[in-house]
PDB file of N, CA and C in Angstrom:
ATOM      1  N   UNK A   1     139.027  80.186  96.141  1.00  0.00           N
ATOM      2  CA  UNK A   1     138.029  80.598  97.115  1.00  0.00           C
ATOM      3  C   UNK A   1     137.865  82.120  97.123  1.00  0.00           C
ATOM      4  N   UNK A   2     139.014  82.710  97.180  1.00  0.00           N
ATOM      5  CA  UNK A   2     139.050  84.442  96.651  1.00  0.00           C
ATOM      6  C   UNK A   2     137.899  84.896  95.594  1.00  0.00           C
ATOM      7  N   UNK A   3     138.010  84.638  94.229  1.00  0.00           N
ATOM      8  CA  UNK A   3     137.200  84.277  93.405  1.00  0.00           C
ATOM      9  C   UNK A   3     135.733  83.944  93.508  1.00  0.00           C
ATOM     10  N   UNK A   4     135.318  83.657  94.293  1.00  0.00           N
ATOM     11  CA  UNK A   4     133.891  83.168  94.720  1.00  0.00           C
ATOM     12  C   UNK A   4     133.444  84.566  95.383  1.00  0.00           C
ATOM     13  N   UNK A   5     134.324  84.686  96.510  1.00  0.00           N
ATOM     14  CA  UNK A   5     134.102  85.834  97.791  1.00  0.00           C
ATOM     15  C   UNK A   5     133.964  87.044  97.286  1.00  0.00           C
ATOM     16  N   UNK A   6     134.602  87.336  95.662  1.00  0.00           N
ATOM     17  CA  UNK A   6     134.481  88.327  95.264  1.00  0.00           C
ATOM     18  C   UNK A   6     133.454  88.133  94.068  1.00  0.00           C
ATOM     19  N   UNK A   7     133.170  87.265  93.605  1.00  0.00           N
ATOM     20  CA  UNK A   7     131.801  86.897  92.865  1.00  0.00           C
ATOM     21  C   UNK A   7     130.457  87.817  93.886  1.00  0.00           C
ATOM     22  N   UNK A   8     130.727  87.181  94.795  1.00  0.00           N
ATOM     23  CA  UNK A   8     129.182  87.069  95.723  1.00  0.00           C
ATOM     24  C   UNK A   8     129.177  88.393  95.950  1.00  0.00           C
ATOM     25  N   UNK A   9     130.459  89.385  96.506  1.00  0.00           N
ATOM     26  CA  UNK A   9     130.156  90.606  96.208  1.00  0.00           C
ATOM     27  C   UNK A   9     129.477  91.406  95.568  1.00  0.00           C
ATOM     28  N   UNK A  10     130.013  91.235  94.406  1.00  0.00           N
ATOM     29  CA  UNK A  10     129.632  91.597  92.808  1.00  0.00           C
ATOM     30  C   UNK A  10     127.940  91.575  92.731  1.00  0.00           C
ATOM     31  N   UNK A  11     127.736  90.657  92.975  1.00  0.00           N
ATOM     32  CA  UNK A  11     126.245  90.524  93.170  1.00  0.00           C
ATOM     33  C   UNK A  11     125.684  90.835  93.750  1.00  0.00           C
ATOM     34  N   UNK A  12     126.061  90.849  95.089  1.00  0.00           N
ATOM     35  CA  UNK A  12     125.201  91.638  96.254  1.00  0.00           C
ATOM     36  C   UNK A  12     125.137  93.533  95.811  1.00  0.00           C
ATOM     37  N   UNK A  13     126.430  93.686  95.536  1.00  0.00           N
ATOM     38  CA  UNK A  13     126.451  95.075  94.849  1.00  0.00           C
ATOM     39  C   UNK A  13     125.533  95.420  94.036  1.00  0.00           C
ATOM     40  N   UNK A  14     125.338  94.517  92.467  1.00  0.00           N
ATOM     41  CA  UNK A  14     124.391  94.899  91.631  1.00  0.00           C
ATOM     42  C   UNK A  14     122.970  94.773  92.539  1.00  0.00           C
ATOM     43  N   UNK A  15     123.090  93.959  93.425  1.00  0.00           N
ATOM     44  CA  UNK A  15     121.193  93.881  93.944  1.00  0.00           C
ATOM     45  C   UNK A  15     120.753  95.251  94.693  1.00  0.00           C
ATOM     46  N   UNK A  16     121.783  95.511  95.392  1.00  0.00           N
ATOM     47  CA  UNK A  16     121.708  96.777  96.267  1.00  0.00           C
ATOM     48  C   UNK A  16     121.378  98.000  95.029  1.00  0.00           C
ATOM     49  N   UNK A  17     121.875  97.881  94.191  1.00  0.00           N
ATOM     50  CA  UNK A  17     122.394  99.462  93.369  1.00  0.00           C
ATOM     51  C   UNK A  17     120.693  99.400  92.605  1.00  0.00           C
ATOM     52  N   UNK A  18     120.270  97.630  92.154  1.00  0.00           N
ATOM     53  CA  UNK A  18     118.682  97.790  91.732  1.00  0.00           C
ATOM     54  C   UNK A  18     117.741  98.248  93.125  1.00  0.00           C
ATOM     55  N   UNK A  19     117.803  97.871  94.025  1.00  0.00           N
ATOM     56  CA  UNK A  19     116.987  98.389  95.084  1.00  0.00           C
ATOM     57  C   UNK A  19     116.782  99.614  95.345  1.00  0.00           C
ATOM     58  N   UNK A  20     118.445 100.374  95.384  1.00  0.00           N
ATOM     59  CA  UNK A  20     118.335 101.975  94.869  1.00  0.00           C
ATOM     60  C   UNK A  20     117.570 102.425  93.962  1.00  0.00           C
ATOM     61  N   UNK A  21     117.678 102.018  92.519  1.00  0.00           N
ATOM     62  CA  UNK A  21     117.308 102.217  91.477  1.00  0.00           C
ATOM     63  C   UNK A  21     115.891 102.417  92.063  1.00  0.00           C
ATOM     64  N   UNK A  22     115.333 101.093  91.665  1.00  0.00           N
ATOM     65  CA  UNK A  22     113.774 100.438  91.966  1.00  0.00           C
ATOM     66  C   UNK A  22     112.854 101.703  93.257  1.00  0.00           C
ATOM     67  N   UNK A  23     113.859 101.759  94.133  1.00  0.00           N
ATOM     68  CA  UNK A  23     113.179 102.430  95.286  1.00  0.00           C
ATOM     69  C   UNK A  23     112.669 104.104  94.593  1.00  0.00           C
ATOM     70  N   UNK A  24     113.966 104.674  94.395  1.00  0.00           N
ATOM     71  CA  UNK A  24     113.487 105.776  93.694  1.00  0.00           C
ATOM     72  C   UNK A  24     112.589 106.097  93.184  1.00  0.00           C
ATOM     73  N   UNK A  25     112.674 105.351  91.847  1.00  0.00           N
ATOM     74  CA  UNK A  25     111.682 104.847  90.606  1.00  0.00           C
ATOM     75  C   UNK A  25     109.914 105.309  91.304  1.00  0.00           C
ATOM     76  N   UNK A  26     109.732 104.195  92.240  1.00  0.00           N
ATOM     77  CA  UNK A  26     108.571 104.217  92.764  1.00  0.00           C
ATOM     78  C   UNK A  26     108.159 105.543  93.509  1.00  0.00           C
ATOM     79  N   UNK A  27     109.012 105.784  94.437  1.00  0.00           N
ATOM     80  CA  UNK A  27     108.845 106.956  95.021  1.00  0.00           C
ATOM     81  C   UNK A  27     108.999 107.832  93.858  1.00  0.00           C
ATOM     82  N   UNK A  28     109.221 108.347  93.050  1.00  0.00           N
ATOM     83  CA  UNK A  28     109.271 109.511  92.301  1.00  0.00           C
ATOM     84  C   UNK A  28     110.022 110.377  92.309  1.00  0.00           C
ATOM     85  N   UNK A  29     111.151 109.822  92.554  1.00  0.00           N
ATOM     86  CA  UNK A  29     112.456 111.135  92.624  1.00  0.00           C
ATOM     87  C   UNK A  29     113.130 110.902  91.750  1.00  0.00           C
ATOM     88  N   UNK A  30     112.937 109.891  90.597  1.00  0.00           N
ATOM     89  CA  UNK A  30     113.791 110.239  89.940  1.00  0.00           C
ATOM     90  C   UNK A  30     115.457 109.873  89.934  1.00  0.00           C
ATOM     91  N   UNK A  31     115.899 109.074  88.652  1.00  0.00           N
ATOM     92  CA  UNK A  31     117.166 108.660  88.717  1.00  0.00           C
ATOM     93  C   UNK A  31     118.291 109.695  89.169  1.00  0.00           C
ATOM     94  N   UNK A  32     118.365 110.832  89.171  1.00  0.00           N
ATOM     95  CA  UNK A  32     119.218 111.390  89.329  1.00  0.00           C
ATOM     96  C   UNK A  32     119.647 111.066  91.083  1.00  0.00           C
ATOM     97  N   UNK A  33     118.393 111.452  91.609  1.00  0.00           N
ATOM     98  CA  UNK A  33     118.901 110.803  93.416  1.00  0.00           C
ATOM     99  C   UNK A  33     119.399 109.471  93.850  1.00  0.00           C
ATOM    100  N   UNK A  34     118.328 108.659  92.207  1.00  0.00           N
ATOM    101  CA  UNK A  34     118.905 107.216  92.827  1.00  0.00           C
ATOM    102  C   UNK A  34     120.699 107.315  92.215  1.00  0.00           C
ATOM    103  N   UNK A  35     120.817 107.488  91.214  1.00  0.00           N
ATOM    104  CA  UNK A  35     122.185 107.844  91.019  1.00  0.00           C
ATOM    105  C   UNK A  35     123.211 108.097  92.366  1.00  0.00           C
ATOM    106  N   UNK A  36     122.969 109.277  93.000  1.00  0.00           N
ATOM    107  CA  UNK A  36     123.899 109.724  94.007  1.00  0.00           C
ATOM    108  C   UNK A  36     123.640 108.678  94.856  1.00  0.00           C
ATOM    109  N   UNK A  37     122.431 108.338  95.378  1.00  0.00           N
ATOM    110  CA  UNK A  37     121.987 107.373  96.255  1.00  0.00           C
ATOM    111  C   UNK A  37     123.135 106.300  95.886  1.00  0.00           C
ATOM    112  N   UNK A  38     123.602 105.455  95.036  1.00  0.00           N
ATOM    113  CA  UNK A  38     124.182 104.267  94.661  1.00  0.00           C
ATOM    114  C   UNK A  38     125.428 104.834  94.981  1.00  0.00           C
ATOM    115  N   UNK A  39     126.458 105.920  94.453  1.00  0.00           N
ATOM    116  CA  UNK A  39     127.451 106.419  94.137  1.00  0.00           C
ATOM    117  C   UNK A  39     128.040 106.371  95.534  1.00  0.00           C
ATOM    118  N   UNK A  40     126.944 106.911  96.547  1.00  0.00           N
ATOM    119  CA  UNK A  40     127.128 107.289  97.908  1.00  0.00           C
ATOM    120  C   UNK A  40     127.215 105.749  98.665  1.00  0.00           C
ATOM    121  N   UNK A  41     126.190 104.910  98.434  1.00  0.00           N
ATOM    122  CA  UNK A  41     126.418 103.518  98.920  1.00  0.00           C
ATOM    123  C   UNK A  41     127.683 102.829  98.378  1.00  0.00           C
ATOM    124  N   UNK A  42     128.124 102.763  97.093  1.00  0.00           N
ATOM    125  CA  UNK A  42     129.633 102.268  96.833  1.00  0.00           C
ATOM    126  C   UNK A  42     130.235 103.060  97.336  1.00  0.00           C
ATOM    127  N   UNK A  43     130.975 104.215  97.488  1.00  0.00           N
ATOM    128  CA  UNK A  43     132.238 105.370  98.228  1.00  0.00           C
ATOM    129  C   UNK A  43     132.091 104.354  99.274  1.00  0.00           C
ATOM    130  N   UNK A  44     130.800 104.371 100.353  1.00  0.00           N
ATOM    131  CA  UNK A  44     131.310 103.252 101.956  1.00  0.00           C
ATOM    132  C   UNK A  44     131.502 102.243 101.846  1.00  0.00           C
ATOM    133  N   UNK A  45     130.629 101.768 100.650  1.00  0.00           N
ATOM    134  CA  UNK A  45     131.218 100.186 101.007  1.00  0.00           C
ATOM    135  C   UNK A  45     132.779 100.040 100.425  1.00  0.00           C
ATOM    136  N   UNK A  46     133.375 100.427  99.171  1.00  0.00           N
ATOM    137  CA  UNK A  46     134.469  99.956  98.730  1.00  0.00           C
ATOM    138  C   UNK A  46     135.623 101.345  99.822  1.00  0.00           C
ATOM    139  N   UNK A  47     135.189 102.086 100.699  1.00  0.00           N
ATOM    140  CA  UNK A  47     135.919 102.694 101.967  1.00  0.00           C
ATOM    141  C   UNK A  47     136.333 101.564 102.771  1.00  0.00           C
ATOM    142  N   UNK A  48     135.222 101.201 103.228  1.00  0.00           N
ATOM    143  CA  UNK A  48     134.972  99.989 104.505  1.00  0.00           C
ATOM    144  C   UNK A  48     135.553  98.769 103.672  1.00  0.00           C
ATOM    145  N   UNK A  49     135.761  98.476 102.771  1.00  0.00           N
ATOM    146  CA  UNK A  49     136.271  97.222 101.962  1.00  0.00           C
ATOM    147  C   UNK A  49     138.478  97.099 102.255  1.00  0.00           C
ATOM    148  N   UNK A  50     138.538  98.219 102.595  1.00  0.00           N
ATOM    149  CA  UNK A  50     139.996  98.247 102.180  1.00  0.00           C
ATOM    150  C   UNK A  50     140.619  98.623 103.914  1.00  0.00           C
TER     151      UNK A  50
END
């Protein structure tokens, strides 16, 4: 069951980090913000994870 809980993570992670991506993209800033943008969303979540 561990295994699953940390599957679904995994995924929710990659969807979030494309939404970053994607959002940028459109707006026009450019990967480099979406970069920090993602970097900055994992630091809290895997903070808040432990």
């Amino acid at each position: 069951m561990e295994q699953v809980r940390i599957r679904v993570e995994q995924v929710f992670a990659r969807m979030k980090a494309w939404k970053i991506l994607r959002g940028c993209r459109l707006k026009g800033d450019g990967i480099h913000h979406a970069m920090l943008g993602i970097a900055r969303w994992l630091g809290d979540h895997l903070r808040d994870s432990h």
